[in-house]
N, C-alpha and C. Protein backbone atom coordinates (compact mmCIF):
# COMPACT_ATOMS: atom_id res chain seq x y z
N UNK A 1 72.25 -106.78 -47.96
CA UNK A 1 71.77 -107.64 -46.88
C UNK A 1 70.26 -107.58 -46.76
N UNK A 2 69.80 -106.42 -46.68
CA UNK A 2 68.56 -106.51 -46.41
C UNK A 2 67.75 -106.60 -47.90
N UNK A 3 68.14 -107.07 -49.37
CA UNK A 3 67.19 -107.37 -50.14
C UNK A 3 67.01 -108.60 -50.03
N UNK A 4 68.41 -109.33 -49.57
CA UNK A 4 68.16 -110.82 -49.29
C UNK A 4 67.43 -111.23 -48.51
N UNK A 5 67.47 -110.30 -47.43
CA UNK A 5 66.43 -111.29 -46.24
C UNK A 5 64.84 -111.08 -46.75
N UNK A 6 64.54 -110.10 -47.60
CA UNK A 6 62.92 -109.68 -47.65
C UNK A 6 63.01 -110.97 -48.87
N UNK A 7 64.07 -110.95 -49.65
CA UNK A 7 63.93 -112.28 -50.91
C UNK A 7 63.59 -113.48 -50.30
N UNK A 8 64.44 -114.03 -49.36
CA UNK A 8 64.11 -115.24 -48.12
C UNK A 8 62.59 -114.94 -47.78
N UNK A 9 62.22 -113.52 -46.84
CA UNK A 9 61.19 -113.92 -46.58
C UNK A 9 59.86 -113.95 -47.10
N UNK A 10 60.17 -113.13 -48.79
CA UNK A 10 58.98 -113.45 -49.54
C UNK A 10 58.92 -114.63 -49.63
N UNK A 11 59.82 -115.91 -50.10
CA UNK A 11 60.00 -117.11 -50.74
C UNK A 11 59.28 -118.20 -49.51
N UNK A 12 59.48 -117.24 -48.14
CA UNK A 12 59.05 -118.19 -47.05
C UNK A 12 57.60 -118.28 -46.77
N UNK A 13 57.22 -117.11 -47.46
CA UNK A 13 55.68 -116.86 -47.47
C UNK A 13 55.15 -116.86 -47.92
N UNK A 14 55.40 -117.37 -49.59
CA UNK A 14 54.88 -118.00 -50.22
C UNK A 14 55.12 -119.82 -49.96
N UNK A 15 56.00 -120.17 -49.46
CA UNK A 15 55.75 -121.97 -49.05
C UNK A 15 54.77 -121.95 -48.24
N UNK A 16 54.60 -120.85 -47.36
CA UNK A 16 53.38 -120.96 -46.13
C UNK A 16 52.45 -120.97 -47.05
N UNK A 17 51.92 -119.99 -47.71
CA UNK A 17 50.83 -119.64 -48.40
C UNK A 17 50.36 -121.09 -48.93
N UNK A 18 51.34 -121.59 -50.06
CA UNK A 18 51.23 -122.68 -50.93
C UNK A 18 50.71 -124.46 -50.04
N UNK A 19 51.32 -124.48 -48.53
CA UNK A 19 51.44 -125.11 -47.72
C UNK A 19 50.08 -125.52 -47.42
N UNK A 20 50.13 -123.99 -46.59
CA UNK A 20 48.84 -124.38 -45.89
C UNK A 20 47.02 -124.02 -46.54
N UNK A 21 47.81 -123.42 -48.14
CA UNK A 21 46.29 -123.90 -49.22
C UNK A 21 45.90 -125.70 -49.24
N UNK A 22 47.25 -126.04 -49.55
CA UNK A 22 47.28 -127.15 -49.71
C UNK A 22 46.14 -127.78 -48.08
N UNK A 23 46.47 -127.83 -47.15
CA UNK A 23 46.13 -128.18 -46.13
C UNK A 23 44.63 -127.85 -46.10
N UNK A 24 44.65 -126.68 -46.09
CA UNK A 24 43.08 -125.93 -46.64
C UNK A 24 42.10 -126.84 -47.59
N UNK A 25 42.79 -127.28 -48.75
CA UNK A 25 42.12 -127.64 -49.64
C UNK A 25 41.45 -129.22 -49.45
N UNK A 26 42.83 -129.90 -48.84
CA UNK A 26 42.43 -131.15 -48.49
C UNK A 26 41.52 -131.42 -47.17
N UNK A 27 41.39 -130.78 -46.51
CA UNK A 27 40.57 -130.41 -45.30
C UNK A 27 39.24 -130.20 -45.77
N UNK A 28 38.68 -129.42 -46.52
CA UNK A 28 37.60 -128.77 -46.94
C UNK A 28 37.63 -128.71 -48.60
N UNK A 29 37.11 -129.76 -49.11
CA UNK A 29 37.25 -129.75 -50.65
C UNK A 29 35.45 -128.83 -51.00
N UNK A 30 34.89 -128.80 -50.25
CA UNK A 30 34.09 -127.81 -50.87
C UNK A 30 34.61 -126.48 -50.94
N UNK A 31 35.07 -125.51 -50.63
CA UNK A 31 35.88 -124.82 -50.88
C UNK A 31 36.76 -124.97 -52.31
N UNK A 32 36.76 -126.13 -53.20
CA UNK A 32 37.26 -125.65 -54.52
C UNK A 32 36.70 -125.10 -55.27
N UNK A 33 35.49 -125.09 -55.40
CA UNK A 33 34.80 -124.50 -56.48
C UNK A 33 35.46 -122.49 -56.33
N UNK A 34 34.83 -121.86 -54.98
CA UNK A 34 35.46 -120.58 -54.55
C UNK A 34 36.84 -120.12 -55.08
N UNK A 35 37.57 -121.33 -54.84
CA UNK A 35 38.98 -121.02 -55.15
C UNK A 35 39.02 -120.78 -56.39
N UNK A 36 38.71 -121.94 -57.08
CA UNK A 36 38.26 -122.05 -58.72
C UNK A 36 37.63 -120.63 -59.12
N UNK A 37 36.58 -119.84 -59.24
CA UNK A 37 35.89 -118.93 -59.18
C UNK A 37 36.95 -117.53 -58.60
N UNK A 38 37.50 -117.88 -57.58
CA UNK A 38 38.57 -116.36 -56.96
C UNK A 38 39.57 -116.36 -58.41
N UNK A 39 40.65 -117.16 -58.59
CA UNK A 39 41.54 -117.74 -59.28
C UNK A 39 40.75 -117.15 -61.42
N UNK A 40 39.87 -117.41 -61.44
CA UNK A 40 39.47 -117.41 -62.55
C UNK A 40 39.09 -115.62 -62.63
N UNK A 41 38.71 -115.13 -62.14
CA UNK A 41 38.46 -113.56 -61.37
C UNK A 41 39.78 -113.21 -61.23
N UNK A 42 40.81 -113.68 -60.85
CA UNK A 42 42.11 -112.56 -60.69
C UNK A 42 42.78 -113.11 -61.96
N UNK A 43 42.40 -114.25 -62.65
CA UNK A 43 43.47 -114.56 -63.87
C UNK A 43 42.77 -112.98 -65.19
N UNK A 44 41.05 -112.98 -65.05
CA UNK A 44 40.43 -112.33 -66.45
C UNK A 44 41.07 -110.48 -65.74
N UNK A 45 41.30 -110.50 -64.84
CA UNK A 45 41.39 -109.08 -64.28
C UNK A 45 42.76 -108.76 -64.72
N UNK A 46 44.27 -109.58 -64.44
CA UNK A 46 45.51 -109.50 -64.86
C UNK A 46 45.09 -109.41 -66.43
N UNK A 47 44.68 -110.23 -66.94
CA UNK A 47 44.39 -110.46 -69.09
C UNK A 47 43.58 -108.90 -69.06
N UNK A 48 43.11 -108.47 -68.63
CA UNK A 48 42.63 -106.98 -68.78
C UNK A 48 43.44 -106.25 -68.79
N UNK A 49 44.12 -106.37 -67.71
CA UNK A 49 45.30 -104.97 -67.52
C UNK A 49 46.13 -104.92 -68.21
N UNK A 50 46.48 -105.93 -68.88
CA UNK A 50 47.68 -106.32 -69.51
C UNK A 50 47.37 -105.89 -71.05
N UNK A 51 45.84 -106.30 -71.19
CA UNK A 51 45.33 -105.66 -72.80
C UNK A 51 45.46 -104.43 -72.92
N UNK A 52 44.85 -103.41 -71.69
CA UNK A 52 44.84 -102.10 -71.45
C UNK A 52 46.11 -101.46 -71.71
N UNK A 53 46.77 -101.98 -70.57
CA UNK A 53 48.43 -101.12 -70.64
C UNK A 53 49.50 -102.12 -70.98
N UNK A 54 49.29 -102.95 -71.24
CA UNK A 54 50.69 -103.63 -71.90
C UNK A 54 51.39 -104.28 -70.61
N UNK A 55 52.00 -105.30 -71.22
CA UNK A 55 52.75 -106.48 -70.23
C UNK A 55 53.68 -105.86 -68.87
N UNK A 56 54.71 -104.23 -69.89
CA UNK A 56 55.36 -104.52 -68.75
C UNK A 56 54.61 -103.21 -67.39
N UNK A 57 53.60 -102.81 -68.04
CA UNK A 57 52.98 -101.87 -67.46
C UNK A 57 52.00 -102.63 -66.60
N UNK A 58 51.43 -104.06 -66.48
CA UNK A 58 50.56 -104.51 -66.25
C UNK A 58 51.50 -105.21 -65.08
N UNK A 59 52.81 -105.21 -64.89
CA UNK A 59 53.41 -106.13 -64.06
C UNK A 59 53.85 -104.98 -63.32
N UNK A 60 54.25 -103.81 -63.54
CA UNK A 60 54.45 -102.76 -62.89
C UNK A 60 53.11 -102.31 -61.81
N UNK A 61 52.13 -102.10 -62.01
CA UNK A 61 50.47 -102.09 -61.51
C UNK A 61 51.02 -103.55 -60.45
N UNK A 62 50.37 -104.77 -60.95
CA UNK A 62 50.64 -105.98 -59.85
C UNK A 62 51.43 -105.77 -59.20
N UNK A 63 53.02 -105.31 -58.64
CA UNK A 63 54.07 -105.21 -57.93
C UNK A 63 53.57 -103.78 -57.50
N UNK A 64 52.75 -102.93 -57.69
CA UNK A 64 52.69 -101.98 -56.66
C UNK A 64 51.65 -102.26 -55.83
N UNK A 65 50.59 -103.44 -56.64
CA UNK A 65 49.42 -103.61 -55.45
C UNK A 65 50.54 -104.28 -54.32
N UNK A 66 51.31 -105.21 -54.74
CA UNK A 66 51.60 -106.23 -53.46
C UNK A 66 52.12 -105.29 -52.55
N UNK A 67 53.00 -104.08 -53.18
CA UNK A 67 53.85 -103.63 -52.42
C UNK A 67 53.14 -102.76 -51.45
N UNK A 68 51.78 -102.21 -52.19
CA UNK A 68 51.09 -101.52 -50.75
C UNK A 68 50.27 -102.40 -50.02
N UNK A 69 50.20 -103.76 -50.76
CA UNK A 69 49.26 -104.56 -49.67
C UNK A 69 50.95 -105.29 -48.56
N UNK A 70 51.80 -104.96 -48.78
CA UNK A 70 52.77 -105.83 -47.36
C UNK A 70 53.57 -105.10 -47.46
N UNK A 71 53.46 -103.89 -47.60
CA UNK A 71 54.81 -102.46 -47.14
C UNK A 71 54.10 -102.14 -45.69
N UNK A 72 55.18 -102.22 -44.52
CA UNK A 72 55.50 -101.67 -43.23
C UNK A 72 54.70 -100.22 -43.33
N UNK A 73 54.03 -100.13 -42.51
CA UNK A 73 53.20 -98.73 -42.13
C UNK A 73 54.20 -98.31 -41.25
């Protein structure tokens, strides 16, 4: 029960996320370039880690950042 509901509510928080970029973006199109520039910065940083330690070691690393950036204190 409870992997489903955190599955639901990742999935719900990422439509928010995706949503209200969207909203973001069309609101304030100067702001793409940043995005462009953030986005291009976290794509060469993942292609690093992944050269370093390998794919499934590099996805292991990403799933522990998220998990200490939105694990319950």
């Amino acid at each position: 029960m409870g992997f489903f509901k955190t599955l639901i509510g990742v999935i719900v928080l990422l439509a928010f996320v995706l949503i209200f970029g969207r909203v973001l973006m069309d609101q304030f199109p100067q702001l793409r370039p940043v995005w462009d520039e953030v986005a291009l910065n976290l794509e060469n940083a993942y292609n690093w880690i992944s050269l370093e330690y390998g794919a499934m070691m590099s996805f292991a690393i990403v799933g522990g950042i998220v998990f200490l950036v939105f694990a319950k204190r």
